[in-house]
C-alpha atoms as a PDB file:
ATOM      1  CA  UNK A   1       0.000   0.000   0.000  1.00  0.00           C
ATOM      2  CA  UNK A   2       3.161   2.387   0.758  1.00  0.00           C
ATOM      3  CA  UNK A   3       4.238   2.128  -2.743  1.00  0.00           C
ATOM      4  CA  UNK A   4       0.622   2.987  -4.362  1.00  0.00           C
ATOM      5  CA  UNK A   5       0.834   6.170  -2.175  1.00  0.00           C
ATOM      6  CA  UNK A   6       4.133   7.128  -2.916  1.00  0.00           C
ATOM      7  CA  UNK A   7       3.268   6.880  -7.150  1.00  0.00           C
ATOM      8  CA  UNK A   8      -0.249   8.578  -6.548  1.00  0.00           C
ATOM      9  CA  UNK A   9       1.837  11.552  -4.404  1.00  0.00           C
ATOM     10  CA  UNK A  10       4.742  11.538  -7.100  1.00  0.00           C
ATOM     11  CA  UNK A  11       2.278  11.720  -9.807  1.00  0.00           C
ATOM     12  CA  UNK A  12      -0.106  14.366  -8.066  1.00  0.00           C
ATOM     13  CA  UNK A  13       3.187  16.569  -7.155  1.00  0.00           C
ATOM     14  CA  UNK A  14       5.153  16.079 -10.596  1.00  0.00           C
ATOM     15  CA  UNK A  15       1.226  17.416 -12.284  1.00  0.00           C
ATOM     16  CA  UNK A  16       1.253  20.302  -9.662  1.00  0.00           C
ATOM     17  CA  UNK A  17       4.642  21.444 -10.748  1.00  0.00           C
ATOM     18  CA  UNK A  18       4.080  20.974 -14.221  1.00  0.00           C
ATOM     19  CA  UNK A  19       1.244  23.140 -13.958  1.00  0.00           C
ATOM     20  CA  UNK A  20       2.502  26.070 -12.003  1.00  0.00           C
ATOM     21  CA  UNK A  21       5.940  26.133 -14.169  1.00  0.00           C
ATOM     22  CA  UNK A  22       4.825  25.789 -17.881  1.00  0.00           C
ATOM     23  CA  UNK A  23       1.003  25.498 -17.918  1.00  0.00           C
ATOM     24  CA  UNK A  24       0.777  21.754 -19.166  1.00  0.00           C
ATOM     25  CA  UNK A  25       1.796  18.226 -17.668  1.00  0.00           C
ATOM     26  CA  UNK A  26       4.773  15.978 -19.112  1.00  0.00           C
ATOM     27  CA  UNK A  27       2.547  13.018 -18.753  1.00  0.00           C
ATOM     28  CA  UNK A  28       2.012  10.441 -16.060  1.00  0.00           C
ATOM     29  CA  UNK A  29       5.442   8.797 -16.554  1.00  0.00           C
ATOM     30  CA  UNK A  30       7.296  11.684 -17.074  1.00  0.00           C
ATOM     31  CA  UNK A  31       4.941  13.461 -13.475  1.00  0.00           C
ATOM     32  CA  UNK A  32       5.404  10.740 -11.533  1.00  0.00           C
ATOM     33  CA  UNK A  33       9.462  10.467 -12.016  1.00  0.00           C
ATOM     34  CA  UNK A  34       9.543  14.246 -11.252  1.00  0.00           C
ATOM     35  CA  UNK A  35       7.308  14.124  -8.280  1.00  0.00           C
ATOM     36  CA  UNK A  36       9.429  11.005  -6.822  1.00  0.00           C
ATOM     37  CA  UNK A  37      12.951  13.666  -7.572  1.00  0.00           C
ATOM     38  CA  UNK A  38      10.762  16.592  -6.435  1.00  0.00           C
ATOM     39  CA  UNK A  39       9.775  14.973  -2.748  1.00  0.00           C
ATOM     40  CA  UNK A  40      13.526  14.121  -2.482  1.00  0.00           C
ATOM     41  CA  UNK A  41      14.568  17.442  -2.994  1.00  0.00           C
ATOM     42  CA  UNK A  42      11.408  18.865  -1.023  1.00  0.00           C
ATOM     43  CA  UNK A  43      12.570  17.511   1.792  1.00  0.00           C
ATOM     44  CA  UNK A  44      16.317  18.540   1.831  1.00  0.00           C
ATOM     45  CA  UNK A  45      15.460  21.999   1.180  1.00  0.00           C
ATOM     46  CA  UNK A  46      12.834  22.261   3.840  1.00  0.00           C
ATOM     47  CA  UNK A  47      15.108  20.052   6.461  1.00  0.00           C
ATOM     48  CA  UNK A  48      17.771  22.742   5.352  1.00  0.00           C
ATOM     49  CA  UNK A  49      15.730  25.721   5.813  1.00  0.00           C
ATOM     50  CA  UNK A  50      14.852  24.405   8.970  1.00  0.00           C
ATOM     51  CA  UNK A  51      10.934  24.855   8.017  1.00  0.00           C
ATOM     52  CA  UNK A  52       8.489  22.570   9.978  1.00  0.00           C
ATOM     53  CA  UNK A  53       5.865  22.247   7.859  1.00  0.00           C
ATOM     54  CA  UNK A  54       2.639  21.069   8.530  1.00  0.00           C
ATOM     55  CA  UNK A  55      -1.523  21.164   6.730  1.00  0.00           C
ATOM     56  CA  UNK A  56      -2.644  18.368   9.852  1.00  0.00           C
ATOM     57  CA  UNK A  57      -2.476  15.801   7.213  1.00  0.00           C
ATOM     58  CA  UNK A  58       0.417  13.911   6.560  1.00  0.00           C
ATOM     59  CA  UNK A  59      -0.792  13.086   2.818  1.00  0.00           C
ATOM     60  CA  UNK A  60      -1.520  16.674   2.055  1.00  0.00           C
ATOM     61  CA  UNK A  61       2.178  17.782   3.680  1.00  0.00           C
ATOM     62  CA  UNK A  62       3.900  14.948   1.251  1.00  0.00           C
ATOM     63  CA  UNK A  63       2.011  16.664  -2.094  1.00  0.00           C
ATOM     64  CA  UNK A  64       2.984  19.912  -1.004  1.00  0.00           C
ATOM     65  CA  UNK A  65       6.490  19.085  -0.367  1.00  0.00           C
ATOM     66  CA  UNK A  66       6.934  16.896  -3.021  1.00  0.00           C
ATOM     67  CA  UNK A  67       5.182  19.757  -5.694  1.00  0.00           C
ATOM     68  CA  UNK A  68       7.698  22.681  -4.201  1.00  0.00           C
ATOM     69  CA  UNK A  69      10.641  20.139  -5.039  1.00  0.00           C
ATOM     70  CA  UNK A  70       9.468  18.965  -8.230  1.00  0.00           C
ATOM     71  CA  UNK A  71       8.952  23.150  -9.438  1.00  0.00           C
ATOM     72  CA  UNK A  72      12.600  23.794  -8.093  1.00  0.00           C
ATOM     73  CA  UNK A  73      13.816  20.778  -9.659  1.00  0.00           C
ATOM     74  CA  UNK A  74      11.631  21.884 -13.195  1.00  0.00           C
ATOM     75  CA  UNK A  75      13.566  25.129 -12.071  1.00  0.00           C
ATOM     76  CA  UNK A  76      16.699  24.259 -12.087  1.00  0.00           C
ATOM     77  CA  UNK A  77      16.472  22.085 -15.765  1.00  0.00           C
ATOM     78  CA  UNK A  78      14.934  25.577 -17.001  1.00  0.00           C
ATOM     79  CA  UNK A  79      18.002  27.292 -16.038  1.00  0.00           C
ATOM     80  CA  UNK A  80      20.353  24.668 -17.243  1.00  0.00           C
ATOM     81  CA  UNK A  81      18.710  24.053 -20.446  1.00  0.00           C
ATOM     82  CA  UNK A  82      19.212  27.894 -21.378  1.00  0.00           C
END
């Protein structure tokens, strides 16, 4: 059951970011792989920033982390790919 969660939250998070940084999704392969990245990185940053952060849900703090990695991480490949 972990694993269906984790590819419904990578998929939900990699769609998020692909709609707040260019307006379209990159597909539900393409989402979910960027979602999975995108919590990584969520987390690092927010452990680094020292930012407790917290909805009350657990589920809902995951997509929101994971879709704030996954647009830093779309970000970053904008910046590179220039």
């Amino acid at each position: 059951m972990s694993l269906l969660v984790t590819i419904l939250v990578g998929a939900l998070a990699g769609w998020l970011a692909g709609q707040v940084m260019s307006g379209k999704g990159y597909g539900f392969i393409v989402n979910l792989v960027l979602g999975i990245v995108g919590s990584v990185v969520g987390n690092w940053v927010f452990d680094r920033l020292n930012i407790d952060f917290s909805l009350g849900s657990s589920l809902l703090d995951s997509i929101v982390i994971a879709a704030a990695g996954a647009i830093i991480v779309l970000f970053v490949a904008g910046l590179i790919k220039k």
